[in-house]
Structure formats: structure tokens, C-alpha cells
C-alpha atoms as a PDB file:
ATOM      1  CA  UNK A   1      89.834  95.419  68.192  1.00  0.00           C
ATOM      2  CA  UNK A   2      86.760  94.710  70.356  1.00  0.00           C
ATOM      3  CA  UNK A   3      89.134  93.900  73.311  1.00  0.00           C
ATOM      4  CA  UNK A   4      90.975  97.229  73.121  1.00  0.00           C
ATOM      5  CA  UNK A   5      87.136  98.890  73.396  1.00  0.00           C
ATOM      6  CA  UNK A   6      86.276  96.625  76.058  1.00  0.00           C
ATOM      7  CA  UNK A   7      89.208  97.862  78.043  1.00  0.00           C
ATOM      8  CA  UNK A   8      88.329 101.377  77.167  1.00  0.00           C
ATOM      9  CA  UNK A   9      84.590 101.025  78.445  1.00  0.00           C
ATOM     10  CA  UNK A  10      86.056  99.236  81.657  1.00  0.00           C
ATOM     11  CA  UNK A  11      88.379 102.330  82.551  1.00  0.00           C
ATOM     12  CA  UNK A  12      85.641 105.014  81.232  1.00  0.00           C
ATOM     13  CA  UNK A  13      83.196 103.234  84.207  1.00  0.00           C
ATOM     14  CA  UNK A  14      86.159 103.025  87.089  1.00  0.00           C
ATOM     15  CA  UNK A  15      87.139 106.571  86.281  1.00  0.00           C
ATOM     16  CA  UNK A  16      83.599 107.557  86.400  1.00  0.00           C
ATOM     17  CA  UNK A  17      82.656 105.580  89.398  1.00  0.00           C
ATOM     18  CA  UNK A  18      85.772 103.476  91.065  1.00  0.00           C
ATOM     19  CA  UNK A  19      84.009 100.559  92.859  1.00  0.00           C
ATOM     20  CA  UNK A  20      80.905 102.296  95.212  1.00  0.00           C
ATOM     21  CA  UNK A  21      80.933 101.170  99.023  1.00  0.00           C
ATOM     22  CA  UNK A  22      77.407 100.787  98.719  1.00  0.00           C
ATOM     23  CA  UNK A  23      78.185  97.912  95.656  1.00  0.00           C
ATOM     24  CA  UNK A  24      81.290  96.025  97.799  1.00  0.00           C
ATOM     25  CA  UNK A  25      78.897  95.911 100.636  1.00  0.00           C
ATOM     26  CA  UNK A  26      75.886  94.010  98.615  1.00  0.00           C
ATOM     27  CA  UNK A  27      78.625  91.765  95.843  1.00  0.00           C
ATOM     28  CA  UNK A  28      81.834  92.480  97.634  1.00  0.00           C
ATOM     29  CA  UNK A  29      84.532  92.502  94.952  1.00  0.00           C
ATOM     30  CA  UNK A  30      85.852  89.664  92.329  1.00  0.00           C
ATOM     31  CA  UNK A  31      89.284  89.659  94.032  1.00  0.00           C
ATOM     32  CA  UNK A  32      87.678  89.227  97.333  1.00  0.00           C
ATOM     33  CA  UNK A  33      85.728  86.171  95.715  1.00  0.00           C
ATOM     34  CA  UNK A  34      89.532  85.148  94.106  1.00  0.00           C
ATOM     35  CA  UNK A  35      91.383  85.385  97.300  1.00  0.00           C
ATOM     36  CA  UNK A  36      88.502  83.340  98.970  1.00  0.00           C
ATOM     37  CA  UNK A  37      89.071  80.503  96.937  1.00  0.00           C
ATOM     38  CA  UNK A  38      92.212  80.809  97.407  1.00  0.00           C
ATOM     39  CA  UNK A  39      92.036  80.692 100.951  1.00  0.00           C
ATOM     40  CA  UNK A  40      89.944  77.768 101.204  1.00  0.00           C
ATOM     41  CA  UNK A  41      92.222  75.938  98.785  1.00  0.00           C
ATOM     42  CA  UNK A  42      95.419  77.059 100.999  1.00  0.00           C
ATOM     43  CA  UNK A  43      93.382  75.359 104.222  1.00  0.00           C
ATOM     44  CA  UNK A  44      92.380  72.092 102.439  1.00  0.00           C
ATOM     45  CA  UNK A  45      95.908  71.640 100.123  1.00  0.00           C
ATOM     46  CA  UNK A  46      98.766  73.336 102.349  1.00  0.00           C
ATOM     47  CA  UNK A  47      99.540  70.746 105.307  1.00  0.00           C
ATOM     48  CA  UNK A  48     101.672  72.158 107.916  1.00  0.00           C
ATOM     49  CA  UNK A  49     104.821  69.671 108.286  1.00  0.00           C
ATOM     50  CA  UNK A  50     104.249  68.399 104.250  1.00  0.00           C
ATOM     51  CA  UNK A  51     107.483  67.821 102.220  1.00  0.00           C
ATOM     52  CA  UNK A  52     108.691  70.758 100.318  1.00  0.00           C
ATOM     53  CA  UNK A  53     108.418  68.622  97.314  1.00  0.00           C
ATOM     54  CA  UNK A  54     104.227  67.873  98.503  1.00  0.00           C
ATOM     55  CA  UNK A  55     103.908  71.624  99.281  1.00  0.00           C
ATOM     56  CA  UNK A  56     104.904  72.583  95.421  1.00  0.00           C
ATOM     57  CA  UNK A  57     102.538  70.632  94.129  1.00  0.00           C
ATOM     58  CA  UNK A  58      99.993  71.080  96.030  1.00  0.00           C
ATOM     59  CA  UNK A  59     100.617  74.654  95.143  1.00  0.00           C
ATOM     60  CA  UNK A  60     100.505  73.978  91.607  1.00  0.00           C
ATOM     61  CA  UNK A  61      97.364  72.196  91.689  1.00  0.00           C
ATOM     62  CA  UNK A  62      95.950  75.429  93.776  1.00  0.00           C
ATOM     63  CA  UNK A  63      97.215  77.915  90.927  1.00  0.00           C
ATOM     64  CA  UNK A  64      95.586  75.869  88.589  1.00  0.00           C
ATOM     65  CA  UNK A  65      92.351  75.662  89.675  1.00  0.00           C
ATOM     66  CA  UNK A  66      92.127  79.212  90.549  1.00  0.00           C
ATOM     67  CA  UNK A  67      93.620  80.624  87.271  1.00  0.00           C
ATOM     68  CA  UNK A  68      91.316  78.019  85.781  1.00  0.00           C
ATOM     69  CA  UNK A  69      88.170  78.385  87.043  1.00  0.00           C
ATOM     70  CA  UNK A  70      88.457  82.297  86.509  1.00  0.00           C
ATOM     71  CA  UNK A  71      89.367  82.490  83.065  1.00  0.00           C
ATOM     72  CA  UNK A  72      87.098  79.653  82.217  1.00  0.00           C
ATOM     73  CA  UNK A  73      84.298  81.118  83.899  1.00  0.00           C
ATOM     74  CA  UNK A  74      85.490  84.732  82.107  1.00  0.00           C
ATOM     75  CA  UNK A  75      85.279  83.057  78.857  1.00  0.00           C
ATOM     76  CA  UNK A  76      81.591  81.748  79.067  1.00  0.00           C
ATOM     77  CA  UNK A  77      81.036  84.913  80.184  1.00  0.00           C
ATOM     78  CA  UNK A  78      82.451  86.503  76.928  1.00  0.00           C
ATOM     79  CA  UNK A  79      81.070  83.919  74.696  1.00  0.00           C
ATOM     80  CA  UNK A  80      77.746  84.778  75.776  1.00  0.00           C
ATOM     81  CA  UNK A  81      78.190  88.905  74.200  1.00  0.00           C
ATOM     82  CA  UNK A  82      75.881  90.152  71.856  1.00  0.00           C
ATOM     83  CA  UNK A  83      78.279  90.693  68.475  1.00  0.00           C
ATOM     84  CA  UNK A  84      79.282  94.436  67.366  1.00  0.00           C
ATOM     85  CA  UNK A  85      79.760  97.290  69.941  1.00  0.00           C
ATOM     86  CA  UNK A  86      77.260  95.692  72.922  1.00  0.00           C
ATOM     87  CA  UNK A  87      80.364  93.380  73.404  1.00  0.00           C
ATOM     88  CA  UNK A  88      82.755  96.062  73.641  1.00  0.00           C
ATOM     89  CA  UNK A  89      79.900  97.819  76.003  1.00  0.00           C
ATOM     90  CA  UNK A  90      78.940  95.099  78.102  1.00  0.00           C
ATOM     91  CA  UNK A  91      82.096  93.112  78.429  1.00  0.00           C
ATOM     92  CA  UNK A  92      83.539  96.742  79.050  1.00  0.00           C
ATOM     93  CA  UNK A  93      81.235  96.815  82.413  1.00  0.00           C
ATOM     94  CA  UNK A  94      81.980  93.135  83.577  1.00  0.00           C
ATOM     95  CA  UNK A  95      86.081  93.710  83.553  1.00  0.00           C
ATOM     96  CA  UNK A  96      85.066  97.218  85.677  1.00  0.00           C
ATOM     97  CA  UNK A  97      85.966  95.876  88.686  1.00  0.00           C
ATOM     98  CA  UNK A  98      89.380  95.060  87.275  1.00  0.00           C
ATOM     99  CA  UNK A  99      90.802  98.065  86.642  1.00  0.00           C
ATOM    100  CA  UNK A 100      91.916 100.565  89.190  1.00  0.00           C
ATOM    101  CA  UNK A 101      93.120 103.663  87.904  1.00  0.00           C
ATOM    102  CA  UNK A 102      91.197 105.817  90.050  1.00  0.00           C
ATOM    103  CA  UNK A 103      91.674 103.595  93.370  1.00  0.00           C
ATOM    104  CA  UNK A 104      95.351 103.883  93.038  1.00  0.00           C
ATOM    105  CA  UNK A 105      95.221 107.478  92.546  1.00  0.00           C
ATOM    106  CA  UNK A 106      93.745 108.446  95.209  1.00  0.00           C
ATOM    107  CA  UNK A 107      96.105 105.953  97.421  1.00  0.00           C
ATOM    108  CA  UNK A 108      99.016 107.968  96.884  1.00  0.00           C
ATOM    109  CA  UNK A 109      97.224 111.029  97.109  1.00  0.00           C
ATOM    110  CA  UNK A 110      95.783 109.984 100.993  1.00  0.00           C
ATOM    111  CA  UNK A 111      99.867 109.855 101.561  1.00  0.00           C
ATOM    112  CA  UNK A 112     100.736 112.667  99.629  1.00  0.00           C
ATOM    113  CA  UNK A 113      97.910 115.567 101.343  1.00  0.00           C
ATOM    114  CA  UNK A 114      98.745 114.796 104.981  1.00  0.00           C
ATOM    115  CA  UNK A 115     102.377 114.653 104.099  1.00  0.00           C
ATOM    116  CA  UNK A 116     101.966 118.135 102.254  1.00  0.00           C
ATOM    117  CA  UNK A 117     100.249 119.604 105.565  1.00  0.00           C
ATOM    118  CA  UNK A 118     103.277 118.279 107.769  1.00  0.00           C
ATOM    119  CA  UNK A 119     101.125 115.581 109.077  1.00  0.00           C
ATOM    120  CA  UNK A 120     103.738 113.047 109.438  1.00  0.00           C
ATOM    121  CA  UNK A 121     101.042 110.905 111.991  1.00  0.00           C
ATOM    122  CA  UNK A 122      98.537 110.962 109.107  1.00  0.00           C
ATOM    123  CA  UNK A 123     100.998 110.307 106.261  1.00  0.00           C
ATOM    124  CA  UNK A 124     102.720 107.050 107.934  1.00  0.00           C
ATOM    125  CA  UNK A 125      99.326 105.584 108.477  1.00  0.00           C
ATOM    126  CA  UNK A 126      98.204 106.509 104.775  1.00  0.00           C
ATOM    127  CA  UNK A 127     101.603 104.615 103.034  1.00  0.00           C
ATOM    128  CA  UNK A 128     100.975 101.697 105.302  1.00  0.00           C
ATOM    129  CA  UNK A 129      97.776 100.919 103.565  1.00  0.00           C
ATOM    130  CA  UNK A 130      99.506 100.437 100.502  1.00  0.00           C
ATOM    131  CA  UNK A 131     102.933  99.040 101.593  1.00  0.00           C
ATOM    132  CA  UNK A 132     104.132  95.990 103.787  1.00  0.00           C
ATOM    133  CA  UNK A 133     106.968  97.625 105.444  1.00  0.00           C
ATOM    134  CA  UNK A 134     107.109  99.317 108.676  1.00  0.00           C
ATOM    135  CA  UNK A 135     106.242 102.549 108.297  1.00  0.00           C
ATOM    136  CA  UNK A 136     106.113 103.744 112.083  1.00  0.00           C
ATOM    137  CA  UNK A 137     110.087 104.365 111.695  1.00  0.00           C
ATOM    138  CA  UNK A 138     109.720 106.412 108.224  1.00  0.00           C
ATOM    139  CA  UNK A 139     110.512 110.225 108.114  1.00  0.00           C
ATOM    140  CA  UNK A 140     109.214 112.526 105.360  1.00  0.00           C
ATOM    141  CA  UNK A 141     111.347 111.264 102.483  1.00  0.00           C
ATOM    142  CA  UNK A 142     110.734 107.966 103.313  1.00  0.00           C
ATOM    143  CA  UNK A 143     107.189 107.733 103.539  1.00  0.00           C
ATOM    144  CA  UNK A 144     107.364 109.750 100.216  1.00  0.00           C
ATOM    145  CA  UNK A 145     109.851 106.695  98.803  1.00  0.00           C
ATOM    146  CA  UNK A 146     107.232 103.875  99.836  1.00  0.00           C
ATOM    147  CA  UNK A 147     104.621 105.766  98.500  1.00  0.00           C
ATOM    148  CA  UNK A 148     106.123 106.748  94.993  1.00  0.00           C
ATOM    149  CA  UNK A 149     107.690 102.959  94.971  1.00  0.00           C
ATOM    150  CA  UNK A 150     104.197 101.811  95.715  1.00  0.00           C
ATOM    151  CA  UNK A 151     102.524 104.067  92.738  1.00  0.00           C
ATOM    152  CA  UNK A 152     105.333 102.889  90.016  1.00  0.00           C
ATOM    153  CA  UNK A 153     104.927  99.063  90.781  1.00  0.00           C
ATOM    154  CA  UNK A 154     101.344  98.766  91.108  1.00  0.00           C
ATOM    155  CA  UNK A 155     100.342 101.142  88.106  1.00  0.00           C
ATOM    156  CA  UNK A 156     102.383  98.414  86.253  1.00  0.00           C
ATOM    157  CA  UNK A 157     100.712  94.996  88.163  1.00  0.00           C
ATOM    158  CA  UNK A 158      97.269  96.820  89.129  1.00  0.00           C
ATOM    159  CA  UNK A 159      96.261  99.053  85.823  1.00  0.00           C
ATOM    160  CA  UNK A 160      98.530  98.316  83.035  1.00  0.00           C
ATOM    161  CA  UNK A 161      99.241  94.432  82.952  1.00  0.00           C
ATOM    162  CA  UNK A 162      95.267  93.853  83.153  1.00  0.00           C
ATOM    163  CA  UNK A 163      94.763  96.235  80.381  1.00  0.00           C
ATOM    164  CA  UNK A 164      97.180  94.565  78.493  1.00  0.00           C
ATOM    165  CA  UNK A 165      96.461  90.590  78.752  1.00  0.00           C
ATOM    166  CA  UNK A 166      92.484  92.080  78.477  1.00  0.00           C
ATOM    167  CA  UNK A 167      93.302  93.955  75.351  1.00  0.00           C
ATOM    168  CA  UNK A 168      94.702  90.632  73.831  1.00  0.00           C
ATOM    169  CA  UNK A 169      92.212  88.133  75.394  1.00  0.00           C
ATOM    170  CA  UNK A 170      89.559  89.968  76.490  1.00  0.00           C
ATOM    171  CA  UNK A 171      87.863  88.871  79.739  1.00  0.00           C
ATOM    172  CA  UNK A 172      89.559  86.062  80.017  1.00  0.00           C
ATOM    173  CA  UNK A 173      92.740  87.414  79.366  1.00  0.00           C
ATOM    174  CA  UNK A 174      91.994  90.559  82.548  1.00  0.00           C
ATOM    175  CA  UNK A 175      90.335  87.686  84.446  1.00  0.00           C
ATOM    176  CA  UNK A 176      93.643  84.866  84.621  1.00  0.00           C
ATOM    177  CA  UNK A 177      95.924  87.838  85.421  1.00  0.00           C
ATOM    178  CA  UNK A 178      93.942  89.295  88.057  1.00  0.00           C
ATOM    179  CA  UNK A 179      93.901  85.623  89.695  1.00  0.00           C
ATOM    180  CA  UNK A 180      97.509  85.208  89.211  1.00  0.00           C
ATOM    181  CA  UNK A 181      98.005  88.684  90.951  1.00  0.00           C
ATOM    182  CA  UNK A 182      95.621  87.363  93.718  1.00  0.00           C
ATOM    183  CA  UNK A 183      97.293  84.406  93.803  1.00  0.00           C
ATOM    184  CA  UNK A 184     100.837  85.956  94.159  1.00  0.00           C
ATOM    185  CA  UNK A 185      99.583  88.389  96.657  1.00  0.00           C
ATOM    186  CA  UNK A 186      98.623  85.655  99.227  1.00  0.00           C
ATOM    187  CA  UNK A 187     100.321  82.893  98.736  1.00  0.00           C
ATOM    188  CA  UNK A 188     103.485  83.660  96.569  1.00  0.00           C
ATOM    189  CA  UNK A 189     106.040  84.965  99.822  1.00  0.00           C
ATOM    190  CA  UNK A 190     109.266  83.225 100.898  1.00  0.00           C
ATOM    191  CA  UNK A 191     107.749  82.562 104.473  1.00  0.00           C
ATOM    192  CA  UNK A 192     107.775  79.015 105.711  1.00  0.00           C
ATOM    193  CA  UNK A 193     104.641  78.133 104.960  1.00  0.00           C
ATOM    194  CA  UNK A 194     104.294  79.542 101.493  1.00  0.00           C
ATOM    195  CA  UNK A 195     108.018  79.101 100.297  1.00  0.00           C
ATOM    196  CA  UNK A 196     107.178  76.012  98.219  1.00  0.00           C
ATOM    197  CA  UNK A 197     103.274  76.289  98.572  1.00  0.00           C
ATOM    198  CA  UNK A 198     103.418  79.772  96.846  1.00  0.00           C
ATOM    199  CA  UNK A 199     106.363  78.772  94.861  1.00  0.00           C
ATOM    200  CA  UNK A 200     104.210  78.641  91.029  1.00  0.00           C
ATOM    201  CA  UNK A 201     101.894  81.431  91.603  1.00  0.00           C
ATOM    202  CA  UNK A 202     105.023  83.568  92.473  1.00  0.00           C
ATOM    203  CA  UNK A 203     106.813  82.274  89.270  1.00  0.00           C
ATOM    204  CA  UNK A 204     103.945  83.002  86.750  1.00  0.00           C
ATOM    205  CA  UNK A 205     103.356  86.002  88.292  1.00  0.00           C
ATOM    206  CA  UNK A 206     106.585  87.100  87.216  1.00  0.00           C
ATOM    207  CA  UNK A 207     105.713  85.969  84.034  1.00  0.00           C
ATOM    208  CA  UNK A 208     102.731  87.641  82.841  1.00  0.00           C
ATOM    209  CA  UNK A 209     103.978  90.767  84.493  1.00  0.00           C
ATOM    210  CA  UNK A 210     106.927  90.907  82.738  1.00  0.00           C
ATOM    211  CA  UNK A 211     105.990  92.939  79.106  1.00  0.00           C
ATOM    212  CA  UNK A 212     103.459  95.330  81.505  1.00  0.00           C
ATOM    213  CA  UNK A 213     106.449  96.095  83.634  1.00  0.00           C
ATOM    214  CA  UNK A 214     108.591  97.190  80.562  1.00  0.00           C
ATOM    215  CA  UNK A 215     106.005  99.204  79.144  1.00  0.00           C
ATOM    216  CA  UNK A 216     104.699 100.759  82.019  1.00  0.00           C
ATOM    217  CA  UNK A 217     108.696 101.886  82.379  1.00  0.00           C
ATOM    218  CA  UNK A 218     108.294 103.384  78.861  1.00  0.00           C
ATOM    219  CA  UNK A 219     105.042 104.940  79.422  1.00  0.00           C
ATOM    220  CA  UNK A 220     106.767 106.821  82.625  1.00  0.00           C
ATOM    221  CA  UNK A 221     109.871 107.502  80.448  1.00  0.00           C
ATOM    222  CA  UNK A 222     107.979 108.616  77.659  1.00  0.00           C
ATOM    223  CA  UNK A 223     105.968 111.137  79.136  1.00  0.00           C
ATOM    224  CA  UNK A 224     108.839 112.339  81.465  1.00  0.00           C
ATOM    225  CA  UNK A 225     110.532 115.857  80.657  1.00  0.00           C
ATOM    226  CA  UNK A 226     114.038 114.094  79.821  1.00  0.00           C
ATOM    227  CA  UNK A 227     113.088 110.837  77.870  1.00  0.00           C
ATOM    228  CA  UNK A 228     116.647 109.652  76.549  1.00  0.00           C
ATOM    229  CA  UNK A 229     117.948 110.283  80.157  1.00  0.00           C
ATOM    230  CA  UNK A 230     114.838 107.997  81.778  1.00  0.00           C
ATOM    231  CA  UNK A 231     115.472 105.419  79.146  1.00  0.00           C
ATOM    232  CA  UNK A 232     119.352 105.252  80.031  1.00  0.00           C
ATOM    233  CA  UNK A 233     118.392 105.397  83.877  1.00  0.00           C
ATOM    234  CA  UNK A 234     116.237 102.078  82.992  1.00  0.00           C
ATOM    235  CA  UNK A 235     118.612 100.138  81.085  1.00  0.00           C
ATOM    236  CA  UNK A 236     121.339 100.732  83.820  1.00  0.00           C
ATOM    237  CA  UNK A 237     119.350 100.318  87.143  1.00  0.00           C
ATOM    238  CA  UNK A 238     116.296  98.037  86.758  1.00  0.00           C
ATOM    239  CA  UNK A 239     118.226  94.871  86.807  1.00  0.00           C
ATOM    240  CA  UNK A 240     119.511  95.777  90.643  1.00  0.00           C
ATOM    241  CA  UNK A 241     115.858  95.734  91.898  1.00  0.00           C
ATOM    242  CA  UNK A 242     115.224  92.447  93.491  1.00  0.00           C
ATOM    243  CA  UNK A 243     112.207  92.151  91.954  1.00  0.00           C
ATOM    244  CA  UNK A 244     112.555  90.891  87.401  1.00  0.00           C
ATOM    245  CA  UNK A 245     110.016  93.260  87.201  1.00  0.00           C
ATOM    246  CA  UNK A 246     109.490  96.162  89.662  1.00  0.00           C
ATOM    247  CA  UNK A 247     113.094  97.505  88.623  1.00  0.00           C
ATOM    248  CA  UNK A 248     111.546  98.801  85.202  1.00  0.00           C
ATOM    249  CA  UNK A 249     108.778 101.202  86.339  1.00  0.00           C
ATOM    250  CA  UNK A 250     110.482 101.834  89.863  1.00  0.00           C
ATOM    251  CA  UNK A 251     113.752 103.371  87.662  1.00  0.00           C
ATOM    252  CA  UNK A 252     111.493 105.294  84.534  1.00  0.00           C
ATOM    253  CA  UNK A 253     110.015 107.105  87.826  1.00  0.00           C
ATOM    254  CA  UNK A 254     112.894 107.772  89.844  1.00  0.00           C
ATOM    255  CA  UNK A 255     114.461 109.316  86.594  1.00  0.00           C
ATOM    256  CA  UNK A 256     111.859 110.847  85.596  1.00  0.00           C
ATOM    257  CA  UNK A 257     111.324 112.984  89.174  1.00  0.00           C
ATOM    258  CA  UNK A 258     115.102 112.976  89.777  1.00  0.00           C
ATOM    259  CA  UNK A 259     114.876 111.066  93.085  1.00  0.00           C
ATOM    260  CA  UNK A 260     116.183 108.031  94.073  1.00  0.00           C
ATOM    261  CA  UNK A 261     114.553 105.091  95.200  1.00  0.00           C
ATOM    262  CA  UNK A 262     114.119 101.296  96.426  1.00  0.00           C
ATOM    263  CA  UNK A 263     117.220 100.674  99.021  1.00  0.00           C
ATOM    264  CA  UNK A 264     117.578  99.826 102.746  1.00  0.00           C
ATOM    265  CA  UNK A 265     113.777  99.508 104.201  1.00  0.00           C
ATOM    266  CA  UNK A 266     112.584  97.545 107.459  1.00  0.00           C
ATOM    267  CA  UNK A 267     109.862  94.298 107.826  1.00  0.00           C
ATOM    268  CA  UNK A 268     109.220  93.704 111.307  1.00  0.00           C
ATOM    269  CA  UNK A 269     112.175  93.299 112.597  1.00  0.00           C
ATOM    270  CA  UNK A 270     114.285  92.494 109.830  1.00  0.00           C
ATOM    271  CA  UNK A 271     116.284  94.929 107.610  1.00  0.00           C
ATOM    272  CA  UNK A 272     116.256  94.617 103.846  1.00  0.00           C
ATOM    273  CA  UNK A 273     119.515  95.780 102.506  1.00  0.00           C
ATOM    274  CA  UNK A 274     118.466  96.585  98.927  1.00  0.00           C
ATOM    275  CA  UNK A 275     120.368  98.578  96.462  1.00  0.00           C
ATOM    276  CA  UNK A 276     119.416 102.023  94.963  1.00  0.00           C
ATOM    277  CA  UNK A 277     117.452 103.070  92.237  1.00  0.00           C
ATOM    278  CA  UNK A 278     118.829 106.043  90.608  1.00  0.00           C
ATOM    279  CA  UNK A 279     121.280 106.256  93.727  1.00  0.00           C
ATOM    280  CA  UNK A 280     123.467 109.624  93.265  1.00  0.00           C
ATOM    281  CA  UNK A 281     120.016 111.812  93.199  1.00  0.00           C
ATOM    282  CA  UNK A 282     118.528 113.038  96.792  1.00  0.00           C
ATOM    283  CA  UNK A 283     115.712 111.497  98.414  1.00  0.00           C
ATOM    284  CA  UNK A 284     111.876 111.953  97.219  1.00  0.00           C
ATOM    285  CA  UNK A 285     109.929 114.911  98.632  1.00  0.00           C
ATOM    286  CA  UNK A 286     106.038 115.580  99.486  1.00  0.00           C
ATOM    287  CA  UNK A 287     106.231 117.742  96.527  1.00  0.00           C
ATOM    288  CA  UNK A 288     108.089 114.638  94.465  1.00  0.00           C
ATOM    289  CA  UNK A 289     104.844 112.326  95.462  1.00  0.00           C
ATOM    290  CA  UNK A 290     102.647 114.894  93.788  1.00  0.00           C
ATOM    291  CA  UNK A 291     104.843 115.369  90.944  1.00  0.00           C
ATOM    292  CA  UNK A 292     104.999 111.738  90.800  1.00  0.00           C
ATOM    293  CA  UNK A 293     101.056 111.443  90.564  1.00  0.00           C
ATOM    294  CA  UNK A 294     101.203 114.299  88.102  1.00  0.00           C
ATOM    295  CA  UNK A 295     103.464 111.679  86.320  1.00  0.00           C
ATOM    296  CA  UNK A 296     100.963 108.710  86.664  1.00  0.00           C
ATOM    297  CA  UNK A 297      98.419 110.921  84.651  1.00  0.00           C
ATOM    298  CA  UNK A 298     100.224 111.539  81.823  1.00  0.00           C
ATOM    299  CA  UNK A 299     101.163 108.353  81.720  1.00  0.00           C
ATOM    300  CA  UNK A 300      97.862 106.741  81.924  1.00  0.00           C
ATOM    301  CA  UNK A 301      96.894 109.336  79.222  1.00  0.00           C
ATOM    302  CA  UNK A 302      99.212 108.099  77.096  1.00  0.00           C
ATOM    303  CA  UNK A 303      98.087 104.721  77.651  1.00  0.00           C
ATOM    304  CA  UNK A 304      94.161 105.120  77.126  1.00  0.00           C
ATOM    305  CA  UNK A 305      95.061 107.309  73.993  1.00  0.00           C
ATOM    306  CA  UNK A 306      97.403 104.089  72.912  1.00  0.00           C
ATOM    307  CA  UNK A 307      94.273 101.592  73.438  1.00  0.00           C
ATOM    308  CA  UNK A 308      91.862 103.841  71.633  1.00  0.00           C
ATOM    309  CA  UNK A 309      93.822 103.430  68.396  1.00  0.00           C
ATOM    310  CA  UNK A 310      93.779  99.815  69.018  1.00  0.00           C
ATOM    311  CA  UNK A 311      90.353 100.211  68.999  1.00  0.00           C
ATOM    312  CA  UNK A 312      90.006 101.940  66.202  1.00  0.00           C
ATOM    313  CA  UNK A 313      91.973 100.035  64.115  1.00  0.00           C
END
């Protein structure tokens, strides 16, 4: 399993190094180069006062293109590897960039210090680079809910759905999801001008996230101290998230830590009424975020350990 190595190599290098300041400032980053195709694609395709109907495909043709050109370009890449353990080594370093175990570790923990110290300031402006909502009305326990809800969904769409599609496909396969995450990010929100535009990216993105999301809910439940009770806690509650897929690792962790989460939050000036996660159990702590990211380490433990006998197989 060449791919599983690859993956390992590519996790090895971001643990090791995450992605340097001094390297984003002379290549920038191969989302950044994503999300600037898609950008000029959204100015060129997406005409303000276009039929809905004009809008969806023009959003099809953008997803397209982009998922396209990156796994196309992926897969020369990959065809060009030496045979044997250079692919593993080499391919390994060119789907670095991809993986982000260490970036979303230390995230959470820029929300969870501050929060820690009583540094509510510090901790509100922390969350909100990770979050959309408006975090200038959180208190403690809800800065600690964004920031824990934040860690559960993106260890499942940032770390282990690109491990997974790369273990399968290899660059190509880390390459088209990270595009279709890119994709989803920008242009996949029900806002008038990206309702219909955004209307594929947002579908396949559900798609391809939807066996990470279940596993990363295992990996959580798995490595929890009451398994059978994080597994029952899953089955019951995931479906209420609005999200297909954010329910599964958003429930393993509320069960897991005992806290509940997702429910009422604010955007601007609207107020999402969402239901809770685990509702019945109090409201996350600053010491919950840190047992939380005490969680994520386990569980990414589990998961490396889970790709190495891939690779050895």
C-alpha cells in the first residue's frame, strides 16, 4: 500500500514542520493557488442577475474544472514517481501541504491557553479565526463550544477525509478532495449569490466527506473512556445536526467529554436555532477544550497507527 506510506510520509513532514512562514511567503500554499482559481472562475462564470437555472451550471462547469485540473495535474505528478519506496517518499512530501494535523492543533490550543488564563478578550479573538459566527457575544462555555465544534468537524474535513481519499488514490485522490473542500469553502453557502452558483461544490462536498465523517466519529468514540456510550450518543444525535456530516464527529466528541454541543449560535445578525448535541449534559469548559485536544491525539494516534498497517500490508 504505497498510498497508505505516502500519507504516512506526508503527516511525518507536517508534524515535523507544519507549513514554515518563510515557505508560504516564497510558494504561498496549494489551497491558496485552489481558491485563486476559483476566484477567477467565480468573476468570469457567476453573473450577477443570471437565472438560477444559468447560475447552477455555471457552477458546475466551475467545480469541474477546478476538481479537474487538480487531480489531473496530481496524477502527472504521481505518474512521474520513481517505483518502490521513493514514491511513497517523494509523493509523501508533495501531499505535505495537505495535511494539517499540527495546524489544527495548535488552533484550538490559541483558544484554549487564553481561555485557561481567564482571558476572555484573547480567547474570543482566537475561536473567531477558526469559526464564522460571532464570537464578540460568546462567554466562556461558548467560546469553548465553537472551539471544540470547530476541532471535531475539521479533524474530520481537514486531516482525516484527505488521508483517506489519498490512501485510496494517492495524490490525486488528497488533491480532488482538497479542491472540493476549497471549493465548498468559497463558493458552496446559501447566500444569494452562491445559492445556485455554489449549489454542486456544496453537494459533492457532502459526498466525499461522508465515510471520513463516520470514521472520524469512531476514531473519537473509540479512543474515548466510555466507547459503547459514545457509539449510542452517535447513532441517536448525529442525524439532528444540520449538517449529513458534521453530526457524526460533533456527537463521538460531545460524548466522549460529556458536554453538549451545536445549538442556538448567532451570524451577524441572524440567530441560528439549531438543536443540541448530547443536550441533557452541561456546557463545555476551558478544561473540556483541553480534554478535547487531549482527545484529538489519541485519536489521530489511532489513525496513523491504522494507516501504518495499511502500509505494511
Amino acid at each position: 500500500m504505497t498510498f497508505a506510506a505516502m500519507m504516512l510520509v506526508a503527516i511525518g513532514c507536517d508534524l515535523m514542520f507544519g507549513w514554515p512562514n518563510w515557505l508560504y511567503a516564497a510558494i504561498g500554499h496549494p489551497v491558496t493557488w485552489i481558491g485563486a482559481l476559483i476566484k477567477a472562475l467565480d468573476g468570469a462564470l457567476n453573473r450577477d442577475g443570471a437565472a438560477d437555472l444559468s447560475r447552477r451550471i455555471a457552477g458546475v462547469i466551475t467545480a469541474g474544472i477546478v476538481i479537474g485540473l487538480t487531480a489531473g495535474l496530481a496524477h502527472v505528478a504521481q505518474a512521474l514517481l520513481p517505483a518502490g519506496w521513493p514514491s511513497a517518499l517523494l509523493g509523501g512530501i508533495l501531499a505535505w501541504p495537505l495535511v494539517a494535523l499540527r495546524s489544527m492543533h495548535a488552533h484550538v490550543a490559541a483558544v484554549a491557553k487564553p481561555l485557561q488564563n481567564n482571558d476572555l478578550t484573547a480567547a474570543r479573538y482566537a475561536v473567531s479565526m477558526i469559526v464564522g459566527r460571532d464570537t464578540t457575544v460568546l462567554d466562556e462555555s461558548g467560546v469553548a463550544r465553537a472551539a471544540m465544534e470547530s476541532l471535531a468537524e475539521n479533524t474530520s474535513d481537514g486531516i482525516v477525509a484527505p488521508l483517506f481519499w489519498g490512501a485510496i488514490f494517492g495524490l490525486p485522490g488528497i488533491a480532488a478532495y482538497k479542491a472540493i473542500n476549497t471549493l465548498d469553502s468559497m463558493i458552496g453557502h446559501r447566500t444569494p449569490r452562491f445559492e445556485a452558483f455554489g449549489w454542486a461544490s456544496a453537494r459533492i462536498d457532502d459526498l466525499v466527506n461522508l465515510p471520513a465523517s463516520r470514521l472520524t466519529g469512531a476514531l473519537f468514540a473509540l479512543t474515548s473512556a466510555r466507547p459503547v456510550h459514545a457509539f449510542k450518543i452517535i447513532w441517536r444525535d448525529a442525524g439532528l445536526h444540520r449538517s449529513p456530516n458534521a453530526g457524526w464527529p460533533e456527537a463521538a466528541m460531545a460524548a466522549a467529554l460529556n458536554v453538549r454541543l451545536s445549538g442556538p449560535r448567532v451570524y451577524a445578525n441572524r440567530i441560528a436555532q439549531e438543536p443540541w448535541v448530547n443536550a441533557g449534559a452541561p456546557d463545555p469548559t476551558a478544561n473540556d477544550l483541553q480534554r478535547g485536544l487531549a482527545l484529538y491525539a489519541r485519536a489521530m494516534f489511532v489513525l496513523i497507527c491504522g494507516l501504518a498497517v495499511l502500509a505494511l500490508v
